[in-house]
Protein backbone atom coordinates (compact mmCIF):
# COMPACT_ATOMS: atom_id res chain seq x y z
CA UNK A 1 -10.20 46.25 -36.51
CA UNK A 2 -6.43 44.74 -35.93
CA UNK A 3 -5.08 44.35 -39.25
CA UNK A 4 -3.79 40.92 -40.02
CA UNK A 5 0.11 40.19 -41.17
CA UNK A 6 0.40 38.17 -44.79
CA UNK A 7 -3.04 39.26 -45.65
CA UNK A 8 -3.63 38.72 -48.99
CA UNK A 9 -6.00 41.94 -49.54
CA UNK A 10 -3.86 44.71 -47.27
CA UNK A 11 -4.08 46.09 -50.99
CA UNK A 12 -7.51 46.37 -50.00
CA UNK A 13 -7.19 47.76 -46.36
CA UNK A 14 -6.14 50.71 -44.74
CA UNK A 15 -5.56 52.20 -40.96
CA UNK A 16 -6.05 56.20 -40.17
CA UNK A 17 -6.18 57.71 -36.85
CA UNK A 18 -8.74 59.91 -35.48
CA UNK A 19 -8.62 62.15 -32.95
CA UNK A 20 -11.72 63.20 -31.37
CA UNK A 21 -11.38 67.05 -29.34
CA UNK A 22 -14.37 68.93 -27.86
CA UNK A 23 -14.75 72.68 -29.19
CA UNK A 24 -12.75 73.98 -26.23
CA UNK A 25 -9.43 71.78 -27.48
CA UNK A 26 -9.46 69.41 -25.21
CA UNK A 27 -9.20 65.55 -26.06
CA UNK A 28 -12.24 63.11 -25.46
CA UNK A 29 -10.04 60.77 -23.60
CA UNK A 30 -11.13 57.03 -22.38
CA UNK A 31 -14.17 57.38 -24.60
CA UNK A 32 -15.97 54.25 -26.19
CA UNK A 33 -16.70 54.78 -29.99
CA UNK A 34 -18.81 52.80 -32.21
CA UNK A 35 -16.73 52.77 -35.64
CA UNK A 36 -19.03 51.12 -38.95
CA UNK A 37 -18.00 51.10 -42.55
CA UNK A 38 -20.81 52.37 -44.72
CA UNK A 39 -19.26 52.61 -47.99
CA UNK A 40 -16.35 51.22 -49.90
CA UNK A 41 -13.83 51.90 -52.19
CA UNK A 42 -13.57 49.73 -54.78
CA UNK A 43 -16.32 49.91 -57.34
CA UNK A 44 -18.68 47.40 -57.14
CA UNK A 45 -20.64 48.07 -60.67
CA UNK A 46 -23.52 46.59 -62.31
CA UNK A 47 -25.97 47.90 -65.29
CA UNK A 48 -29.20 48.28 -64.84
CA UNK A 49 -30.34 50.63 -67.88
CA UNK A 50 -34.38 50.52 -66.50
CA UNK A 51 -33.17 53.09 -64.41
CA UNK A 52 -33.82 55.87 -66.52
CA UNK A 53 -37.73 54.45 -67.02
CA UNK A 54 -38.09 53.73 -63.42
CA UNK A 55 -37.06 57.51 -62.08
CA UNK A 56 -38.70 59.89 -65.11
CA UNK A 57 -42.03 57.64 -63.98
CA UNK A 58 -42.30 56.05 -67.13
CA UNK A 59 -42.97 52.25 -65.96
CA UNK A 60 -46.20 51.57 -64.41
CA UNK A 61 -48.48 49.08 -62.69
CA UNK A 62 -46.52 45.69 -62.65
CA UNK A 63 -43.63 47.26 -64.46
CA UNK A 64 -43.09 49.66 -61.92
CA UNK A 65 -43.58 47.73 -59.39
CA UNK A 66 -40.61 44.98 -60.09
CA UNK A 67 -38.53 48.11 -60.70
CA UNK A 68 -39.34 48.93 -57.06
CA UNK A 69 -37.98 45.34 -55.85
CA UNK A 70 -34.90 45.27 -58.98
CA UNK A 71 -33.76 48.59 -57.38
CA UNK A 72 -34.15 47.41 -54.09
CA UNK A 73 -31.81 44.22 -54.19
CA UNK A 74 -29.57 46.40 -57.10
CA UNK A 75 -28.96 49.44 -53.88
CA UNK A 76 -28.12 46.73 -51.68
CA UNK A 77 -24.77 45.40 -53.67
CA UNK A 78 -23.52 47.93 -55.99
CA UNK A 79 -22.21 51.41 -55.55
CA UNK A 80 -21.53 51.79 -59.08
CA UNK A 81 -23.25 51.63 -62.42
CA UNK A 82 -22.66 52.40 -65.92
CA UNK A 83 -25.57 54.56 -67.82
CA UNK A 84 -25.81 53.89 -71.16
CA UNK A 85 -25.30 56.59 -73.59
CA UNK A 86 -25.41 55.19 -76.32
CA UNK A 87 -25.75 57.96 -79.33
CA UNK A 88 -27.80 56.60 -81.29
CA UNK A 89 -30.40 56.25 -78.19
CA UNK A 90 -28.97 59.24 -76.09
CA UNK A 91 -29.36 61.55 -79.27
CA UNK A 92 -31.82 60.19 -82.01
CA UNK A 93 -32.87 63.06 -83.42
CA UNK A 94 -29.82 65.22 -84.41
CA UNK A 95 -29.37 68.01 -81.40
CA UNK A 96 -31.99 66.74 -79.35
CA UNK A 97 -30.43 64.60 -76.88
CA UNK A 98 -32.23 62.93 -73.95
CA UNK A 99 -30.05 65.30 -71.34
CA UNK A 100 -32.48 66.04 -68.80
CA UNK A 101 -34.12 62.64 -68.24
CA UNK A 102 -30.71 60.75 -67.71
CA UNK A 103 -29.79 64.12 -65.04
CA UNK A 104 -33.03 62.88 -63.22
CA UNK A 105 -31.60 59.31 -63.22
CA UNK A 106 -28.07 60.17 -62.59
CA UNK A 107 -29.08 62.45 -59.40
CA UNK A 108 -31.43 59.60 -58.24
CA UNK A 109 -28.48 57.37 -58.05
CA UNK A 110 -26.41 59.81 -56.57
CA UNK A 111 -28.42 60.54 -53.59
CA UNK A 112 -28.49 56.46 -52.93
CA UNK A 113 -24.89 56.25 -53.36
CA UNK A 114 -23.84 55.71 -56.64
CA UNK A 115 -20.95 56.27 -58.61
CA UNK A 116 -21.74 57.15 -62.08
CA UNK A 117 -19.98 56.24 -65.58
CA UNK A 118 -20.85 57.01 -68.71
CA UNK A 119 -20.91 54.50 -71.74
CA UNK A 120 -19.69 55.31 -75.01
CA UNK A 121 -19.01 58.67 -76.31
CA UNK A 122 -17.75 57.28 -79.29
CA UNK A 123 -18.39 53.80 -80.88
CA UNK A 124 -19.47 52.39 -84.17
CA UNK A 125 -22.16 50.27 -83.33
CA UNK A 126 -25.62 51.80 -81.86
CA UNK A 127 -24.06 55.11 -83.20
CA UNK A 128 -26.07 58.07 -84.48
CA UNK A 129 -27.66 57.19 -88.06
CA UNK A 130 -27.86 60.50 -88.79
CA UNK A 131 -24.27 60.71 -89.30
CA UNK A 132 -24.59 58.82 -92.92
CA UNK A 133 -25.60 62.05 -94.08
CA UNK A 134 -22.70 64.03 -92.97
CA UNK A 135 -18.94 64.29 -94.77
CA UNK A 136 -16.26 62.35 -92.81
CA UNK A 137 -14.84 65.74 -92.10
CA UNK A 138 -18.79 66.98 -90.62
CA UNK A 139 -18.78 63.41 -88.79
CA UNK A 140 -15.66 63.76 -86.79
CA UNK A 141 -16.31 67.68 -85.82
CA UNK A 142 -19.87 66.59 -84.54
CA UNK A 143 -18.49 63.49 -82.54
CA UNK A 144 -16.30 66.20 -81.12
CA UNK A 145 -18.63 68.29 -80.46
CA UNK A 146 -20.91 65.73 -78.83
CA UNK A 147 -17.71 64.51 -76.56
CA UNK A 148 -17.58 68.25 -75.73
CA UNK A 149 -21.02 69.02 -74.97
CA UNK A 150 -22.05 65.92 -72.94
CA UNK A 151 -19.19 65.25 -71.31
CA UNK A 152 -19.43 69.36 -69.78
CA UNK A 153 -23.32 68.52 -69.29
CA UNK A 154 -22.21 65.94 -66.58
CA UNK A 155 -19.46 67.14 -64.76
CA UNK A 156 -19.61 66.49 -61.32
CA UNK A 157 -22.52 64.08 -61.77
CA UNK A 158 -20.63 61.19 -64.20
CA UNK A 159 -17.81 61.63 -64.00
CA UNK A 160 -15.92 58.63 -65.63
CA UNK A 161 -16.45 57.86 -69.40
CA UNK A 162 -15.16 55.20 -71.63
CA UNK A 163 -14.35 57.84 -74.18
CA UNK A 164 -14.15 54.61 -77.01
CA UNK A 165 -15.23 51.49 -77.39
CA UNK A 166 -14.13 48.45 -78.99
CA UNK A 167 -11.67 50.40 -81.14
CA UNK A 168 -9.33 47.02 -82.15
CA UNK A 169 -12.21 46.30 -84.00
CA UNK A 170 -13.49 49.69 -85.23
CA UNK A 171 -11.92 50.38 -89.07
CA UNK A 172 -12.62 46.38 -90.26
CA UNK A 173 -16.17 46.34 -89.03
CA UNK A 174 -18.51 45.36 -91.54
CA UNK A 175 -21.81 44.08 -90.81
CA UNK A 176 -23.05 47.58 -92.04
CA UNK A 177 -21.87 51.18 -92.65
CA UNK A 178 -21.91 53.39 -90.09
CA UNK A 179 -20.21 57.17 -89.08
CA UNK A 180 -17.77 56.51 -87.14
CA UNK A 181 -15.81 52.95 -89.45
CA UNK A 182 -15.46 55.65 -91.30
CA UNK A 183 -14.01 58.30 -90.02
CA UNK A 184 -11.63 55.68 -88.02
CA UNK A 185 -10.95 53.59 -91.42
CA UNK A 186 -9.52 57.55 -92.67
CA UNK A 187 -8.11 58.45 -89.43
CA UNK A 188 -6.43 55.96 -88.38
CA UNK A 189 -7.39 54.05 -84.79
CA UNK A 190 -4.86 56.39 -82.96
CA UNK A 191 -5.72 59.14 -84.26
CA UNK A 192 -9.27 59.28 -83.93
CA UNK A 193 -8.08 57.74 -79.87
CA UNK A 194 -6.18 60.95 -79.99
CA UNK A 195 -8.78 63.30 -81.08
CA UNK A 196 -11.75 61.74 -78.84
CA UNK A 197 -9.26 61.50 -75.61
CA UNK A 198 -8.81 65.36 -76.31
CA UNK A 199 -11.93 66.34 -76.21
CA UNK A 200 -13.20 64.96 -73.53
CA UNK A 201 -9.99 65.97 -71.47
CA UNK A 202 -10.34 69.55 -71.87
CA UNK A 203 -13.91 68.75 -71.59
CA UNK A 204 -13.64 67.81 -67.55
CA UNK A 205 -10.03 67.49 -66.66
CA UNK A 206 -10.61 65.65 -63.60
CA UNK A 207 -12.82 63.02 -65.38
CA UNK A 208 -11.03 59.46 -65.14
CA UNK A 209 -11.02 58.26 -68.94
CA UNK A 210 -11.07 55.06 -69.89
CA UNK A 211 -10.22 52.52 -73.17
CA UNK A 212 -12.05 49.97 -73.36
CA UNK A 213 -12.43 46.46 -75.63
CA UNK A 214 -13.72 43.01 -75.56
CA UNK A 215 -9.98 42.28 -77.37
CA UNK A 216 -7.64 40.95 -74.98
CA UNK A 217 -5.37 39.78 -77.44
CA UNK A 218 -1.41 41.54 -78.47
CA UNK A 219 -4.00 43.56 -80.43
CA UNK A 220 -5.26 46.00 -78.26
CA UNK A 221 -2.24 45.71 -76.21
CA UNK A 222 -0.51 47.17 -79.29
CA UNK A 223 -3.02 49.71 -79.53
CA UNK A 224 -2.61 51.06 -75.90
CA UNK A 225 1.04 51.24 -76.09
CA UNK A 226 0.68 53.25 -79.54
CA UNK A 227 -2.02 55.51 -77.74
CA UNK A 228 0.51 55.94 -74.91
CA UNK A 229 3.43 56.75 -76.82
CA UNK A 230 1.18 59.30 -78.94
CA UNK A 231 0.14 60.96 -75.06
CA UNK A 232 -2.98 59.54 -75.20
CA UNK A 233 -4.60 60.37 -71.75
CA UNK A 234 -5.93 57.51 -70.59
CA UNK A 235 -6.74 56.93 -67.02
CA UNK A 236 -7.76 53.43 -67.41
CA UNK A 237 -7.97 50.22 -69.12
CA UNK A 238 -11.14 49.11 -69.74
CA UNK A 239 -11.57 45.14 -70.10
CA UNK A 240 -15.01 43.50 -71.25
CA UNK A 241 -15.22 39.83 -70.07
CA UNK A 242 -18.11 38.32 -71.44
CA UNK A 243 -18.49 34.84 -71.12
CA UNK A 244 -21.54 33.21 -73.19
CA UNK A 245 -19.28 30.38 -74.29
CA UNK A 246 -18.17 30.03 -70.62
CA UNK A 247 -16.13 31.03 -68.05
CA UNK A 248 -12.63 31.91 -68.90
CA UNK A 249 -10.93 30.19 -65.99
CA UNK A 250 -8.35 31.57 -63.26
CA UNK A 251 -5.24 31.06 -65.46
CA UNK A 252 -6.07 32.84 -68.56
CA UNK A 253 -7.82 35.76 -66.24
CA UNK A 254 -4.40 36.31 -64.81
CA UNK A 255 -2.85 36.25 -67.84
CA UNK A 256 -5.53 38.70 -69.19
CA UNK A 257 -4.74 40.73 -65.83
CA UNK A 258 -0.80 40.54 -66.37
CA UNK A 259 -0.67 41.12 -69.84
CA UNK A 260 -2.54 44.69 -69.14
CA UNK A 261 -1.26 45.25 -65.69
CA UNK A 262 2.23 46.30 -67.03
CA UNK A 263 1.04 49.36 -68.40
CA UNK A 264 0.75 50.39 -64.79
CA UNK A 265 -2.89 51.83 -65.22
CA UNK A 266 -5.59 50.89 -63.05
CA UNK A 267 -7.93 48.28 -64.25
CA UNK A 268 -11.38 48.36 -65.02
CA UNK A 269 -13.54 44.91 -65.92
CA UNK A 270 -16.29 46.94 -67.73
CA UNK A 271 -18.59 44.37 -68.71
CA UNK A 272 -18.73 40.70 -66.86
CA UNK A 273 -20.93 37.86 -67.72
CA UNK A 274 -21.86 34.50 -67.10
CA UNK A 275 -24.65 32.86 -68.20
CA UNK A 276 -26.88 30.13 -65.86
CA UNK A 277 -28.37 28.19 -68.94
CA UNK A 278 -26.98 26.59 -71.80
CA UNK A 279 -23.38 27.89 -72.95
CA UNK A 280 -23.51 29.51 -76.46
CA UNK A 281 -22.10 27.14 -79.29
CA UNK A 282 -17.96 28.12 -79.33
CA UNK A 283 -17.92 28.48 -82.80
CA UNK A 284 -19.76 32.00 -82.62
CA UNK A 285 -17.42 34.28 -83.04
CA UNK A 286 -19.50 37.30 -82.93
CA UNK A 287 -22.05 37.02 -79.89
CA UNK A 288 -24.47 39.21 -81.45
CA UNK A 289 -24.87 36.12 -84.31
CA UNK A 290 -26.01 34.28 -81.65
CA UNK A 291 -29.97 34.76 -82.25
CA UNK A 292 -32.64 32.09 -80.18
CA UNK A 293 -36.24 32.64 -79.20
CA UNK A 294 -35.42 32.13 -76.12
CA UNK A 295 -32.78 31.05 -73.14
CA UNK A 296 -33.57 29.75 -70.10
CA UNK A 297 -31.83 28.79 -67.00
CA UNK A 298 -31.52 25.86 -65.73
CA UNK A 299 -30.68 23.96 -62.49
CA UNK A 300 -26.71 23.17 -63.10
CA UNK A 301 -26.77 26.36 -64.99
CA UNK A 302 -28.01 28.75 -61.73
CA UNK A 303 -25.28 26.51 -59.51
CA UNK A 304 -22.58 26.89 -62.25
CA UNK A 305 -23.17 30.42 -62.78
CA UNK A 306 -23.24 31.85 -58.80
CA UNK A 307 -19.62 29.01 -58.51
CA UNK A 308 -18.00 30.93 -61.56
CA UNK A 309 -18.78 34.58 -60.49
CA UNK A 310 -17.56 33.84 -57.45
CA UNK A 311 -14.34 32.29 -58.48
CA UNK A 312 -14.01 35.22 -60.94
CA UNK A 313 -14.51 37.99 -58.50
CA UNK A 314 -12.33 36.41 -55.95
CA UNK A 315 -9.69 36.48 -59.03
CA UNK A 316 -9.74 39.94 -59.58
CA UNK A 317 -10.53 41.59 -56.45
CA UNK A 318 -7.00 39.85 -55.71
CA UNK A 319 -5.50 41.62 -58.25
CA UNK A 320 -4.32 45.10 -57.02
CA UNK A 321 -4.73 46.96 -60.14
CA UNK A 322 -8.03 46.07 -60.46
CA UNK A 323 -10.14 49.23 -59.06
CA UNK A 324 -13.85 48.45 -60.32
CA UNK A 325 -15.17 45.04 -61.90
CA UNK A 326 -18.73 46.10 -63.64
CA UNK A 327 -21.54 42.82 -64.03
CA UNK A 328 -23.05 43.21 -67.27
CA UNK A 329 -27.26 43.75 -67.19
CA UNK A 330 -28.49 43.22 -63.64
CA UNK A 331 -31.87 41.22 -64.98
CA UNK A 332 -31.97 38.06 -67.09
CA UNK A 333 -32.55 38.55 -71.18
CA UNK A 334 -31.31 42.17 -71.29
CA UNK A 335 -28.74 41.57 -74.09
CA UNK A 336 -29.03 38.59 -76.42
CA UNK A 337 -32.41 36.95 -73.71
CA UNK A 338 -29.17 35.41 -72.53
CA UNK A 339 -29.84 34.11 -68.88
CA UNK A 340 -27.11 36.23 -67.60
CA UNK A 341 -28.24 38.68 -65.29
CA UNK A 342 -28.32 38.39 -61.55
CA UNK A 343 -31.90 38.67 -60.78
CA UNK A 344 -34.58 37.27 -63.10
CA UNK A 345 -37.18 38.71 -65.24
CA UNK A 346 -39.91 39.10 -62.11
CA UNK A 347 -37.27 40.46 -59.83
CA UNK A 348 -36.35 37.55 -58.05
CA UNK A 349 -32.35 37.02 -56.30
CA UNK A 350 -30.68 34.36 -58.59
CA UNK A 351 -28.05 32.62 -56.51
CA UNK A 352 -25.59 34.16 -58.30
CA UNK A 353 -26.31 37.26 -56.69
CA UNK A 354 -26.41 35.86 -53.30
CA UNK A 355 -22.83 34.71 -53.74
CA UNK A 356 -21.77 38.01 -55.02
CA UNK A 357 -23.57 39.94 -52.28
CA UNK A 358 -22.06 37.74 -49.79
CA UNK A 359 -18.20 38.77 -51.08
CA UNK A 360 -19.26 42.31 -51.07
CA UNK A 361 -21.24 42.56 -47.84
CA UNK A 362 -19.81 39.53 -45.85
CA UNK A 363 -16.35 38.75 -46.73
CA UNK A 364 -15.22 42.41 -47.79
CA UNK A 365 -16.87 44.30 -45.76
CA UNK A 366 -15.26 45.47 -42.21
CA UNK A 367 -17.35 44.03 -39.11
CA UNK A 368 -18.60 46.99 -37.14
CA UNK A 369 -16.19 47.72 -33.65
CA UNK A 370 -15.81 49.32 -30.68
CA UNK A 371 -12.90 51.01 -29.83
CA UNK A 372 -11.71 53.17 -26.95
CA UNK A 373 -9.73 56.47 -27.17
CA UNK A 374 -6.55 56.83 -25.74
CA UNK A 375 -5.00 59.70 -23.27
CA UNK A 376 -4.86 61.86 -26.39
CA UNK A 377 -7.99 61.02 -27.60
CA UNK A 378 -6.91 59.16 -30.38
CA UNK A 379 -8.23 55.69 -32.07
CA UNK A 380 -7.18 54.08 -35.12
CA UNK A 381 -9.84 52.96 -37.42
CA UNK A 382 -8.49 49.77 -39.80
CA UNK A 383 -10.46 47.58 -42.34
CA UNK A 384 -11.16 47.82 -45.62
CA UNK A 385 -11.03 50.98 -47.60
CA UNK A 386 -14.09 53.02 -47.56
CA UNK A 387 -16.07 55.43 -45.58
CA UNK A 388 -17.01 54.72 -41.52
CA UNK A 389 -19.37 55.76 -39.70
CA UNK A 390 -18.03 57.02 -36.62
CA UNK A 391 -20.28 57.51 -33.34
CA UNK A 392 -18.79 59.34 -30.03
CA UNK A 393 -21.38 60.34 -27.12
CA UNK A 394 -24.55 60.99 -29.38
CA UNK A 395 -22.79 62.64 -32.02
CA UNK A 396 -21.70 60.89 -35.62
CA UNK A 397 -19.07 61.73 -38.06
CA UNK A 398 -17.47 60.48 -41.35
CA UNK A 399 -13.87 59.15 -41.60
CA UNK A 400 -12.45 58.00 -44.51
CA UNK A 401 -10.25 55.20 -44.71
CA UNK A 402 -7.85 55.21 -47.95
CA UNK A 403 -5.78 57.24 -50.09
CA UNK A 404 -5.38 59.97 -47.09
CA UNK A 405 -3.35 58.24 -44.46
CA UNK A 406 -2.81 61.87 -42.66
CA UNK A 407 -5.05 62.10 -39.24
CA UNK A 408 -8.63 63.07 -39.29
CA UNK A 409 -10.37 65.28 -36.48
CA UNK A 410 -13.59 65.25 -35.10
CA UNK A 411 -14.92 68.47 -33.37
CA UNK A 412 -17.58 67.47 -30.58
């Protein structure tokens, strides 16, 4: 667990001693101990909305049983996920919301690991219908409210939220009417930032809030500063990076990464895709206008794919204010039957997730070690941030490696 000089990821790495003293005081000198990391830091996300099905017991038969094998290989990579709540889905019947059956999902992944995030509390598209009956006045007091009431529902269980999405975009949308153009076509985009940011602030003050757009233009740039200057509190910038029409390259990612890294907030890539199959025509400019019957993959697609995730993860896991990077829809045809998911329709490891699995588990993982303690019954555990496992005579304790670089004790 030496750490290495002009490594590229120290950003990535940390070193924290632990002393190990029996009950009495008295240091465990000249003691081997076995020293595993079990968990890391950064947040390795993925979506995988069948979860909610799959845990209230609501797939069966075959269904259930390529959940079983989806979950499996999905446990294996990711200690993160987004859930999807989505109003008009989370809450389709006005003040009926699906609460309890995404608890029984959200405590399911907790117990395997998972940190949760919810997705949106406020956005204009898969919205509420219900709100075309209310007054622009009724539809931002129940948005409010709803930011209030779900984001106090799950404190302590999700605990990050992209409080907006796609806001650049949000007064000039037009493909139909819908609640919340309108309030933010009255409001103003800051404003209504503002207003949502507020309410979900005082709603769990230690929740990490994010922005977050598919724009990675000056546009939302602009908007961020203005939401800044206003006292917007946002924890994090949220960046969507989906790639139908191919993969963006290493030199306009790092622009994309410098342009946003100079607000000095860490960076979330929310939504990541690549597709292994035919690239969608470039002169879509919506990706939701892009409608076929179907998408496969294909050979050069499934090679192209796992060479391009990798090159893109590599990119921003380099990139030390990136603190999560978030593939979007773990199985093939989720959104758009684009080919872009990491496992296929009947469950099966594409190699794009075998590439990604190998960064996460292989390459960025720390090797387990043994080390010795010294006279004072000291060692120093180094490797990649996370939570170790740490075994002494029989007995096993938790160290984390991070943040905290004051000594841990463990108590034989």
């Amino acid at each position: 667990m030496a750490e290495v000089h002009n490594d590229p990821l120290k950003h990535r790495k940390g070193s924290r001693k632990v002393t190990i003293r029996r009950k009495d005081g008295t240091p465990v000198k000249n003691q081997e101990v076995a020293a595993k990391q079990v968990s890391h830091e950064f947040l390795f996300g993925c979506t995988e909305f069948s979860v909610i099905p799959y845990v209230n017991g609501w797939l069966q038969g075959r269904d259930r049983e390529l959940a079983e094998e989806r979950f499996r290989l999905f446990l294996d990579v990711f200690n993160y996920t987004t859930l999807p709540f989505y109003w008009g889905r989370f809450e389709p019947v006005r003040g009926n919301p699906e609460t309890e059956s995404y608890k029984k999902a959200s405590n399911w992944l907790i117990e395997r690991g998972v940190v949760l995030k919810g997705h949106p509390l406020c956005w204009h598209t898969a919205t509420a219908p219900w709100l075309l009956e209310l007054s622009n006045r009724d539809i931002l007091a129940v948005q409010l409210n709803r930011i209030r009431r779900d984001v106090t529902n799950f404190a302590g269980i999700v605990d990050i939220w992209d409080v907006i999405n796609e806001v650049v975009i949000m007064p000039i949308f037009d493909k139909y009417d819908n609640g919340i153009t309108r309030i933010c076509k009255e409001l103003g985009r800051i404003r209504l930032v503002r207003e949502v940011f507020a309410a979900a602030k005082k709603a769990n003050p230690d929740a990490v809030l994010l922005i977050n757009d598919f724009e990675t233009s000056e546009s939302y740039e602009i908007l961020i500063e203005g939401c800044l200057e206003a006292g917007v509190p946002i924890d994090a910038i949220g960046i969507q990076s989906h790639m139908h029409q191919g993969y963006w390259g290493v030199e306009k990612t790092q622009r994309v990464l410098e342009r946003y890294s100079r607000f000095n907030l860490p960076l979330h890539f929310t939504e990541n895709t690549l597709v292994s199959g035919h690239l969608m025509p470039p002169h879509i400019i919506d990706l939701n206008d892009y409608v076929v019957d179907e998408w496969p993959s294909t050979p050069e697609g499934l090679e192209r794919q796992a060479s391009e995730l990798e090159t893109h993860y590599r990119t921003l896991f380099a990139d030390p204010h990136v603190e999560s990077i978030t593939w979007w829809g773990f199985t093939d045809g989720g959104w758009l039957k684009a080919p872009s998911g990491l496992v296929t329709t009947d469950s099966k490891a594409k190699p794009a997730y075998e590439a990604l699995r190998r960064l996460v588990k292989d390459e960025w993982w720390t090797k387990p070690a043994k080390l010795v303690t010294d006279e004072t019954g000291s060692i120093v555990v180094s490797g990649f941030r996370g939570d170790y496992e740490i075994e002494v005579m029989g007995e096993k304790a938790k160290v984390t490696v991070g943040k905290d670089i004051f000594p841990a004790e463990i108590v034989l």
